[in-house]
C-alpha atoms as a PDB file:
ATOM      1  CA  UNK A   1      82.183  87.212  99.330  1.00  0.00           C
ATOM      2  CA  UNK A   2      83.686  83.829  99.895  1.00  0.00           C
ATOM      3  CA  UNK A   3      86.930  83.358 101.550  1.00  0.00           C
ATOM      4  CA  UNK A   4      88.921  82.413  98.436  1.00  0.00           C
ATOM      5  CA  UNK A   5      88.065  86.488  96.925  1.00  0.00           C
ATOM      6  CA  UNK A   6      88.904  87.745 100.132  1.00  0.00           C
ATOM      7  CA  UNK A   7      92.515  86.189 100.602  1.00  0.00           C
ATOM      8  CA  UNK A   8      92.624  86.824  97.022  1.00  0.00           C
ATOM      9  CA  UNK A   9      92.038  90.666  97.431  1.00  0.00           C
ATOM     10  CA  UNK A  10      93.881  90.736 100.447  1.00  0.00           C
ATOM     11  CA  UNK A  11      97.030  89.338  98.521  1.00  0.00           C
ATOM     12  CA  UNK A  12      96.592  92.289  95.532  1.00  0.00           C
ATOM     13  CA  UNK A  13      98.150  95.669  95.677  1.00  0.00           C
ATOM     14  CA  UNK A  14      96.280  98.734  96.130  1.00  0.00           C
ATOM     15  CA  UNK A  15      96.836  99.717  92.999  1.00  0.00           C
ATOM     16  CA  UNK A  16      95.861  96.919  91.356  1.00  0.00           C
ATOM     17  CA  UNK A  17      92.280  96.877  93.279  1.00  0.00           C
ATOM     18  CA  UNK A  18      92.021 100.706  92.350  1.00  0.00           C
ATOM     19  CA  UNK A  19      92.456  99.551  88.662  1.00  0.00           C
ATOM     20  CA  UNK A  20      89.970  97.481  88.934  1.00  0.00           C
ATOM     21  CA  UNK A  21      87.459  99.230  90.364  1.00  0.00           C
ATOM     22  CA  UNK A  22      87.467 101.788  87.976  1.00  0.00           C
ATOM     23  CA  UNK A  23      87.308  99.206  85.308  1.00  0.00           C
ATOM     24  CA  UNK A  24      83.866  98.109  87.477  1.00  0.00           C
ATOM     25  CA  UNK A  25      82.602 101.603  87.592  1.00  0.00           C
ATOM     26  CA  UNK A  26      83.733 102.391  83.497  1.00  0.00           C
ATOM     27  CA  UNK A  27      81.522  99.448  82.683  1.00  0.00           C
ATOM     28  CA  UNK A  28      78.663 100.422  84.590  1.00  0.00           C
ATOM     29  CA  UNK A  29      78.888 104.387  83.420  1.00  0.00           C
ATOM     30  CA  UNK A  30      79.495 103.066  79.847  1.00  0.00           C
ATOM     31  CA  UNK A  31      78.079 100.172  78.771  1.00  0.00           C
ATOM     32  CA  UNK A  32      74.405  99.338  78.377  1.00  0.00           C
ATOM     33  CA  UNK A  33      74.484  96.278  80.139  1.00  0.00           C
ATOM     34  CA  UNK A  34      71.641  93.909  80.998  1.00  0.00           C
ATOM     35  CA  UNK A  35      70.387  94.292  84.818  1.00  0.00           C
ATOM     36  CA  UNK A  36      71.872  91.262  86.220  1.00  0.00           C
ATOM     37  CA  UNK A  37      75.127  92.292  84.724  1.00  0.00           C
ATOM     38  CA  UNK A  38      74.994  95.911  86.283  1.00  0.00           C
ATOM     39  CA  UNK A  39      73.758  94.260  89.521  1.00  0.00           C
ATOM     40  CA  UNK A  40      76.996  92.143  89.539  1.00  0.00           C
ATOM     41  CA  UNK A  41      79.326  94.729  88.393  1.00  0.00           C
ATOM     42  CA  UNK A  42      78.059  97.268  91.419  1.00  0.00           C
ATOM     43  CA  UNK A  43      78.055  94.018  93.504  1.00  0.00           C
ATOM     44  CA  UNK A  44      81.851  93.938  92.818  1.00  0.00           C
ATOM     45  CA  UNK A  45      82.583  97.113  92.606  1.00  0.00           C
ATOM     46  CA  UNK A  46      81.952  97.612  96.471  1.00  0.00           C
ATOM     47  CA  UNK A  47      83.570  94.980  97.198  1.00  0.00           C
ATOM     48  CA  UNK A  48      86.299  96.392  95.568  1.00  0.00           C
ATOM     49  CA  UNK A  49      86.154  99.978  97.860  1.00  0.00           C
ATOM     50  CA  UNK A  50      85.417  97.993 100.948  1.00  0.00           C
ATOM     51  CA  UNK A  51      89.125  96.645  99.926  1.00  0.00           C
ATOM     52  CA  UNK A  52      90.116  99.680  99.212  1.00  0.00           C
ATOM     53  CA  UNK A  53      88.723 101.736 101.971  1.00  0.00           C
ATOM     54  CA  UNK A  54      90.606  98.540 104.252  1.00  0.00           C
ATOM     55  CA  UNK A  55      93.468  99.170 102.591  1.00  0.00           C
ATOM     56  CA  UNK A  56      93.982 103.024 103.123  1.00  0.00           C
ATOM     57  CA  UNK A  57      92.602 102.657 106.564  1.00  0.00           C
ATOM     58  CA  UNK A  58      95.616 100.059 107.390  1.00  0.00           C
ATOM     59  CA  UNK A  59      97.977 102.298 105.974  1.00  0.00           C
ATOM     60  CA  UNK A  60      96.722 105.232 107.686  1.00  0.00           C
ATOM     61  CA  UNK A  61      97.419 103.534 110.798  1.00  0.00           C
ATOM     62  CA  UNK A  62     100.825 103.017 110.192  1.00  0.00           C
ATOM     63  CA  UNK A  63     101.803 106.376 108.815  1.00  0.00           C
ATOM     64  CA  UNK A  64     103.359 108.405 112.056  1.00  0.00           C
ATOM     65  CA  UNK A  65     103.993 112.015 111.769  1.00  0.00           C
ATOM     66  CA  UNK A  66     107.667 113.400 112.156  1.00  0.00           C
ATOM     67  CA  UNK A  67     108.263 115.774 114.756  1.00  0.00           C
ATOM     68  CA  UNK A  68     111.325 117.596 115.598  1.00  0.00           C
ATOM     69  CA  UNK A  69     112.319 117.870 119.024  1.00  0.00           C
ATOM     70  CA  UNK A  70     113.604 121.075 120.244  1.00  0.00           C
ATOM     71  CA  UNK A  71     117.099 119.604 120.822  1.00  0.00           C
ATOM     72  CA  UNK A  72     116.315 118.663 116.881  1.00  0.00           C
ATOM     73  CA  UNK A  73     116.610 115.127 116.914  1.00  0.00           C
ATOM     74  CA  UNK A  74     113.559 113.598 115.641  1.00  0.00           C
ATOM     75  CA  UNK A  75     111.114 111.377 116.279  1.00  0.00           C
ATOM     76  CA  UNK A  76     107.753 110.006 115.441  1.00  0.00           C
ATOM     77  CA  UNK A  77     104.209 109.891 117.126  1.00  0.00           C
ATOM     78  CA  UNK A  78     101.567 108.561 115.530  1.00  0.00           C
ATOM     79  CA  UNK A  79      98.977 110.281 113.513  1.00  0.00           C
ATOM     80  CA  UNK A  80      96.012 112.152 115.732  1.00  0.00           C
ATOM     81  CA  UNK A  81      92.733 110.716 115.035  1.00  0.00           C
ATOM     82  CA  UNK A  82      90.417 111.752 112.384  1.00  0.00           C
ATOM     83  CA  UNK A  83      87.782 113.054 114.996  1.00  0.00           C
ATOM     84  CA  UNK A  84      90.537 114.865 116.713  1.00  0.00           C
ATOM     85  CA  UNK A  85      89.419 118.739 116.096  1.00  0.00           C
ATOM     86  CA  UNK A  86      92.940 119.988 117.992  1.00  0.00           C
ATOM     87  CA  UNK A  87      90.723 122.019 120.516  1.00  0.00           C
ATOM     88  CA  UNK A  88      91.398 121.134 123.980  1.00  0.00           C
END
């Protein structure tokens, strides 16, 4: 992927990049296309979820989850990790 798709990517909403990957993936589940077509449609199509996948990640990150204190003011910590089972 050259720089110029990247920024490019980058620059689209995540919305947008979800539209087009399931364009990608309608094409290659519905059309009968020649091999070096479907080879560059699944070629773009993961480059499409690796943008995705970037995407949610970053906005994983900045989600923070909203506790209530017990004086109940509130205020936010941020989201335990993934891998985080919750058993100490």
């Amino acid at each position: 992927m050259t720089l110029k798709k990247t920024d490019q990517l980058n620059s689209e909403s995540f919305e947008s990049l979800l539209e087009k990957l399931e364009a990608a993936v309608g094409r290659l589940e519905n059309e009968e296309l020649p091999l070096d077509e479907a080879i560059a449609q699944y070629q773009a199509a993961m480059t499409l979820v690796t943008a995705c996948r970037t995407r949610l990640d970053e906005a994983e990150k900045t989600v923070n989850l909203l506790v209530q204190k017990n004086n109940g003011d509130w205020k936010t910590e941020p989201l335990p990790d993934r891998d985080d089972s919750g058993d100490n």
